[in-house]
N, C-alpha and C. Protein backbone atom coordinates (compact mmCIF):
# COMPACT_ATOMS: atom_id res chain seq x y z
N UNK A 1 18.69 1.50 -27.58
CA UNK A 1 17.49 1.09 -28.28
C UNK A 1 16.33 0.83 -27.31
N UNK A 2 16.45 0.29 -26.13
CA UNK A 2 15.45 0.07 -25.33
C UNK A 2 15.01 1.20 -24.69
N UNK A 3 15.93 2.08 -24.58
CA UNK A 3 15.88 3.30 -23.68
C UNK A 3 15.03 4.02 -24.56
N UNK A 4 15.17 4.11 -25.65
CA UNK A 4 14.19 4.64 -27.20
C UNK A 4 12.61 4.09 -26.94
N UNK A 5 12.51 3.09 -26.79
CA UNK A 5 11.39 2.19 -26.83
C UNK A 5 10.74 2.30 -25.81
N UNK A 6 11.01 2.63 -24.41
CA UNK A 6 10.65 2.80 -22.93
C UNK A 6 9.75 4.41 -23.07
N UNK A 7 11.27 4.95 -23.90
CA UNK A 7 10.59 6.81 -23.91
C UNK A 7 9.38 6.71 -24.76
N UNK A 8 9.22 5.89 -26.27
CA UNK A 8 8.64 6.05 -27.18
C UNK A 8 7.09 5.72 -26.26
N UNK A 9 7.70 4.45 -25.55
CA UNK A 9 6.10 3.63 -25.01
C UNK A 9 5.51 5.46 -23.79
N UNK A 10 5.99 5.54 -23.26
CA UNK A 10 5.88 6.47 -21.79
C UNK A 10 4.73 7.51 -22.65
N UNK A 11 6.02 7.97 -23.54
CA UNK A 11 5.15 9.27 -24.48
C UNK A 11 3.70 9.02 -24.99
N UNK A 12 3.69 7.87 -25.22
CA UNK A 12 2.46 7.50 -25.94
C UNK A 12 1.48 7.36 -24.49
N UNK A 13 1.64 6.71 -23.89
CA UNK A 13 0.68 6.53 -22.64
C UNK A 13 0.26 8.20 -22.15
N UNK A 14 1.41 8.70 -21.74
CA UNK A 14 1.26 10.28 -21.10
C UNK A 14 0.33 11.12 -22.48
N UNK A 15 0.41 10.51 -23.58
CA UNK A 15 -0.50 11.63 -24.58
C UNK A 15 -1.63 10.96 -24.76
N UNK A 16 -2.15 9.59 -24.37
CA UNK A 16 -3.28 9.04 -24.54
C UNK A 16 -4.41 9.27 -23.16
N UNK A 17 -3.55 9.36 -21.88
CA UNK A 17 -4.33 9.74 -20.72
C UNK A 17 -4.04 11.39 -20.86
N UNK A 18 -3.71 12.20 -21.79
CA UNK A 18 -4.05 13.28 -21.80
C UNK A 18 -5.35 13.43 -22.39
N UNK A 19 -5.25 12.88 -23.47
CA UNK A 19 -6.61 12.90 -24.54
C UNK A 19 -8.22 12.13 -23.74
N UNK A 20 -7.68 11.32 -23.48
CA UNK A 20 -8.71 10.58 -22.75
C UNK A 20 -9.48 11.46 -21.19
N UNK A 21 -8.43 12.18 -20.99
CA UNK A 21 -8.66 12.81 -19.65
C UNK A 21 -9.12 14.33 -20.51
N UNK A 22 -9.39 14.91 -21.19
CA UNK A 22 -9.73 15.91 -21.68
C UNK A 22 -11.00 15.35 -22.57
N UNK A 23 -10.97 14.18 -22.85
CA UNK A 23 -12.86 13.75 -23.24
C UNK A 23 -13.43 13.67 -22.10
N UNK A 24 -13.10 12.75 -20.99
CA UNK A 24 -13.64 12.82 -19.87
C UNK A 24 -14.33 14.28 -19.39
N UNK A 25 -13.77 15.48 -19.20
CA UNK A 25 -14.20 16.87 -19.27
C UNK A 25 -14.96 17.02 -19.70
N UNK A 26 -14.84 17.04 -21.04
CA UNK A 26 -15.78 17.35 -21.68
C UNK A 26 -17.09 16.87 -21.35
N UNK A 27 -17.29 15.35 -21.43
CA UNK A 27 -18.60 14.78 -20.79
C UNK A 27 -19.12 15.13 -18.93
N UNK A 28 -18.51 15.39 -18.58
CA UNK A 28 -18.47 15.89 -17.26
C UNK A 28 -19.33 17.04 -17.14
N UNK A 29 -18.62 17.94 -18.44
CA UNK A 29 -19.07 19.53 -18.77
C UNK A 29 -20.73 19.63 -18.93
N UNK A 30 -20.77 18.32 -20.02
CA UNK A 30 -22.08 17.99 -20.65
C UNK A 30 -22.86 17.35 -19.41
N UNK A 31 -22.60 16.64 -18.91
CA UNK A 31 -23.82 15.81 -18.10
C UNK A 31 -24.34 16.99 -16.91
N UNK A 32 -22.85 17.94 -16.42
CA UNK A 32 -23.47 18.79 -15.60
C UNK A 32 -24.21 19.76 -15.75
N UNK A 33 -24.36 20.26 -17.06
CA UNK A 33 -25.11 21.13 -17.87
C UNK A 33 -26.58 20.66 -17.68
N UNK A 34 -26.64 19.44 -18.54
CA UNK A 34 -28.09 19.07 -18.70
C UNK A 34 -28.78 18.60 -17.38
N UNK A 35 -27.81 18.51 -16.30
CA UNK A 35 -28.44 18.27 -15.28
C UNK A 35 -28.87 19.70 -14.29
N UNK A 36 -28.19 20.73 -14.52
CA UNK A 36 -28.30 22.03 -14.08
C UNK A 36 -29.80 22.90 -14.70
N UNK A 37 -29.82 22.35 -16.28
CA UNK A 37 -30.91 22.59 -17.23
C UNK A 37 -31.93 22.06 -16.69
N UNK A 38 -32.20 20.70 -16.51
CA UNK A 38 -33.36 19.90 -16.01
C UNK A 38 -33.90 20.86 -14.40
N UNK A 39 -33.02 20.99 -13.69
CA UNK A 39 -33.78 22.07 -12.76
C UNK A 39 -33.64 22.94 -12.80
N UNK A 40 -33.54 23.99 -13.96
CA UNK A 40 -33.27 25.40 -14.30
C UNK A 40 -32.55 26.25 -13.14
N UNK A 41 -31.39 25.20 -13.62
CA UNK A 41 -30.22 26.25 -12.86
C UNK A 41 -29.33 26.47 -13.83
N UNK A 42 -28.26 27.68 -13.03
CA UNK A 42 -27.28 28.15 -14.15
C UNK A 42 -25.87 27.35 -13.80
N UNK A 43 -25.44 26.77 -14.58
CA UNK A 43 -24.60 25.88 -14.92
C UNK A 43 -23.03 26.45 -14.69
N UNK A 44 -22.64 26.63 -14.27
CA UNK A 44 -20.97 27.65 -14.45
C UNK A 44 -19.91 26.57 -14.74
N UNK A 45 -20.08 26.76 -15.89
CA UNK A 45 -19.13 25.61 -16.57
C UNK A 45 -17.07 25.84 -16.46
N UNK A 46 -16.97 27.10 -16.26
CA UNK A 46 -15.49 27.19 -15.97
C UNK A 46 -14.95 26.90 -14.69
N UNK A 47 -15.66 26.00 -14.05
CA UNK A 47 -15.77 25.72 -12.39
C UNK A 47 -15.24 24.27 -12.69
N UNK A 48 -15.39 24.02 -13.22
CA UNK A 48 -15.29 21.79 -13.46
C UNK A 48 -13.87 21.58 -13.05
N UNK A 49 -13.80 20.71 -12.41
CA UNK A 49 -12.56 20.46 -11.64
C UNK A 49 -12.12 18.75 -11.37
N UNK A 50 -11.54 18.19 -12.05
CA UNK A 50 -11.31 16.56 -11.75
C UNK A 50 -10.38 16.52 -10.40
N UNK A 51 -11.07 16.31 -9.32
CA UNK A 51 -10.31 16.03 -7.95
C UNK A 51 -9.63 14.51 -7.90
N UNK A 52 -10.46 13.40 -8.92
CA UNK A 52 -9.45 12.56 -8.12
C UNK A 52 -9.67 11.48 -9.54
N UNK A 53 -8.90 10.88 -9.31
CA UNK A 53 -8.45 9.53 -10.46
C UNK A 53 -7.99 8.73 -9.78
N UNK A 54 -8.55 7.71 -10.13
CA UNK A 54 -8.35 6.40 -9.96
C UNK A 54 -8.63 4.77 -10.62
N UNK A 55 -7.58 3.86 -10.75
CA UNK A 55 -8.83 2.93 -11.77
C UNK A 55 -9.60 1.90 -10.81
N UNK A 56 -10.72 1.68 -11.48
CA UNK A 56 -11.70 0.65 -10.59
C UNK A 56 -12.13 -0.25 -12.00
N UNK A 57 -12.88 -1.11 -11.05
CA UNK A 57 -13.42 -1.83 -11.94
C UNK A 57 -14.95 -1.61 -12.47
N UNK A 58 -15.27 -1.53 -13.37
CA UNK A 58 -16.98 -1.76 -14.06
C UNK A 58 -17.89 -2.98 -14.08
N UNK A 59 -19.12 -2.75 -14.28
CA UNK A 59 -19.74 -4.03 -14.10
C UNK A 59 -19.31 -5.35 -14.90
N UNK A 60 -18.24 -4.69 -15.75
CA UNK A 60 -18.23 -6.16 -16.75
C UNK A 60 -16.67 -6.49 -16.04
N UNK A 61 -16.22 -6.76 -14.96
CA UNK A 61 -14.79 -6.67 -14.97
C UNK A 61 -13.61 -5.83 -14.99
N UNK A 62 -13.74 -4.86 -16.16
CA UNK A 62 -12.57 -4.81 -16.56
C UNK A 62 -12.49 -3.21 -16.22
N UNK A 63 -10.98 -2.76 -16.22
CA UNK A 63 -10.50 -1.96 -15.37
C UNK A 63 -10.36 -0.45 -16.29
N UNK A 64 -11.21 0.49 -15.33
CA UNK A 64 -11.80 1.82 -16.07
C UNK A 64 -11.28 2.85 -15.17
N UNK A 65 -11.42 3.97 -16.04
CA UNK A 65 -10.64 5.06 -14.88
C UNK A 65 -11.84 5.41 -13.88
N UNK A 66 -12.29 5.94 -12.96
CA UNK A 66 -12.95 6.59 -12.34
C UNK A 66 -12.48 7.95 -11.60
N UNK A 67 -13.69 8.65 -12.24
CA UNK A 67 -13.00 10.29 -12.10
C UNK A 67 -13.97 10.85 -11.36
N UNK A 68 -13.13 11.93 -10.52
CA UNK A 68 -14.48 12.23 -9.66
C UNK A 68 -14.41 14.16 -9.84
N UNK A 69 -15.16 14.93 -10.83
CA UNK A 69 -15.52 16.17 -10.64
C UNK A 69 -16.41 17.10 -9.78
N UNK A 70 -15.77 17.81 -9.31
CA UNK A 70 -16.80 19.13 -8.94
C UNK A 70 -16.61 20.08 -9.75
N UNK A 71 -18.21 20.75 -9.26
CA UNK A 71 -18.39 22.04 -10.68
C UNK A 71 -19.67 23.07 -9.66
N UNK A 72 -19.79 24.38 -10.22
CA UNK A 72 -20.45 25.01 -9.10
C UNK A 72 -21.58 25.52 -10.44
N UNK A 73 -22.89 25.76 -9.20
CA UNK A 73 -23.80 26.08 -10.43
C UNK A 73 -24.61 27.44 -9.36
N UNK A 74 -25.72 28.15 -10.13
CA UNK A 74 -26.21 28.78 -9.22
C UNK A 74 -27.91 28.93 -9.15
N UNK A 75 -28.30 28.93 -8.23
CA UNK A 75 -29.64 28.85 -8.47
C UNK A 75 -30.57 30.27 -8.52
N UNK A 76 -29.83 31.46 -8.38
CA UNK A 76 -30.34 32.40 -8.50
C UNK A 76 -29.61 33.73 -8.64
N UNK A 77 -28.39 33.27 -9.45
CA UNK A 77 -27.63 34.25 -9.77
C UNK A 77 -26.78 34.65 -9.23
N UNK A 78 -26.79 34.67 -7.90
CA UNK A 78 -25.74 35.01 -6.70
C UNK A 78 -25.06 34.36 -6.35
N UNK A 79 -26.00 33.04 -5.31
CA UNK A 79 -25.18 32.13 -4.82
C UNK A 79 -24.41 31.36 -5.85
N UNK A 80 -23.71 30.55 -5.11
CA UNK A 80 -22.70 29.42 -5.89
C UNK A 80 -22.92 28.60 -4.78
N UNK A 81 -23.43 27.41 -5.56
CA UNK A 81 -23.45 26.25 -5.15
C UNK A 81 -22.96 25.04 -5.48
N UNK A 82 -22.72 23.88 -4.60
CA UNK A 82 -21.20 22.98 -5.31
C UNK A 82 -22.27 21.17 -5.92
N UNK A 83 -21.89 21.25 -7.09
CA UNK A 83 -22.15 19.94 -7.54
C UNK A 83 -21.00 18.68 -7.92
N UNK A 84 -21.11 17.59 -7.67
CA UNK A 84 -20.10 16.44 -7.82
C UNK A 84 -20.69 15.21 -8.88
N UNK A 85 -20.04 14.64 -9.73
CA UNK A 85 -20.31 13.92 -9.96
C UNK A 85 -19.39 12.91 -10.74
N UNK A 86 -19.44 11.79 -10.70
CA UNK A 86 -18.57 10.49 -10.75
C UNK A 86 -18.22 9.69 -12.29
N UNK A 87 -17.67 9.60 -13.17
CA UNK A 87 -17.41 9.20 -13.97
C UNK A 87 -17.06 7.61 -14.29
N UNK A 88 -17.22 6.76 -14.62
CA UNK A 88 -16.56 5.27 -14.69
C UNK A 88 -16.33 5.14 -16.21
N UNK A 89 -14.79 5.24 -16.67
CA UNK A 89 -14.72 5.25 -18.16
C UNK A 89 -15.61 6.41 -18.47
N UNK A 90 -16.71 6.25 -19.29
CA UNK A 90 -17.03 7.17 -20.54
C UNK A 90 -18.72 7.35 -19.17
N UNK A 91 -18.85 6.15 -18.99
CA UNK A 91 -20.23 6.32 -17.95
C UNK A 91 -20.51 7.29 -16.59
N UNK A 92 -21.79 7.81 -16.57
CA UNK A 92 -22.16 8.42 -14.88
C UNK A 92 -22.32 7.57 -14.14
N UNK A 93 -21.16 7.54 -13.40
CA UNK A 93 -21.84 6.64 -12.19
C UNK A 93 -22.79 7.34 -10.99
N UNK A 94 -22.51 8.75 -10.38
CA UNK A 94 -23.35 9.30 -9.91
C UNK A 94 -22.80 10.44 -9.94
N UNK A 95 -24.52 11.59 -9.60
CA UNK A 95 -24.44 13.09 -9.79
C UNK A 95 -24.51 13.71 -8.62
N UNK A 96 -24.59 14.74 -7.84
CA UNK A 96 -25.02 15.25 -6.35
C UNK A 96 -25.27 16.82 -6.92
N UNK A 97 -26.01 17.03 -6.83
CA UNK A 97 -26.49 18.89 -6.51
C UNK A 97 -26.59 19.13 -5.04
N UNK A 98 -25.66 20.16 -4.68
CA UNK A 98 -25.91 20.60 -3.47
C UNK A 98 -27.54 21.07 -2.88
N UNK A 99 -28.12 21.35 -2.34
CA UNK A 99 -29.88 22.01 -2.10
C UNK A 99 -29.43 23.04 -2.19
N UNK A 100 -30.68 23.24 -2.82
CA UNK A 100 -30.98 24.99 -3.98
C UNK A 100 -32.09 25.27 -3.85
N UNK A 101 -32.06 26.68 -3.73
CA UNK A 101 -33.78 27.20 -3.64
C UNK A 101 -34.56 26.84 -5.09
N UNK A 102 -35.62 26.30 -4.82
CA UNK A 102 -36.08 25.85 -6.11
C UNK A 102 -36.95 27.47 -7.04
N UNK A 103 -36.37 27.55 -8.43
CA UNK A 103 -36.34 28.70 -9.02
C UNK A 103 -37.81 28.71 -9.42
């Protein structure tokens, strides 16, 4: 029965940091977009990559994942250039664009 209850609990955690970690993406997808848009660059969205997880804390205390993506964008069609940016829970904590010829 406990052994039931251990698997039941595990399963549920492993399918909730799946879900949670696949919204995270998604917003990742989004913030790097509109930030690629704002300096009319091209965005290459099948590039997004979560390098690292970890939990930290947020300004209010309490304990949030922090995710850290790279994603490549291009500023003139050719190159590929590398952008990063930081997640806390659902929030940006910070963005980086590599330098790009301005279009």
């Amino acid at each position: 029965m406990l052994g039931e209850a251990l698997l039941l609990a595990g399963a549920t955690g492993a399918g909730w940091f799946w879900y949670d970690s696949m919204r995270a993406r998604e917003r990742a997808v989004a913030l790097g977009r509109q930030a690629c848009e704002r300096e009319g660059l091209q965005f290459l969205d099948e590039t997004v990559l979560c390098t690292r997880t970890r939990p930290a804390r947020d300004a209010d205390g309490r304990v949030r994942l922090r995710r850290v993506y790279r994603f490549e964008f291009s500023d003139d069609g050719v190159n590929r250039r590398a952008g990063h940016l930081v997640l806390l829970g659902p929030q940006l904590e910070s963005l980086e664009l590599e330098p790009f010829l301005t279009p």
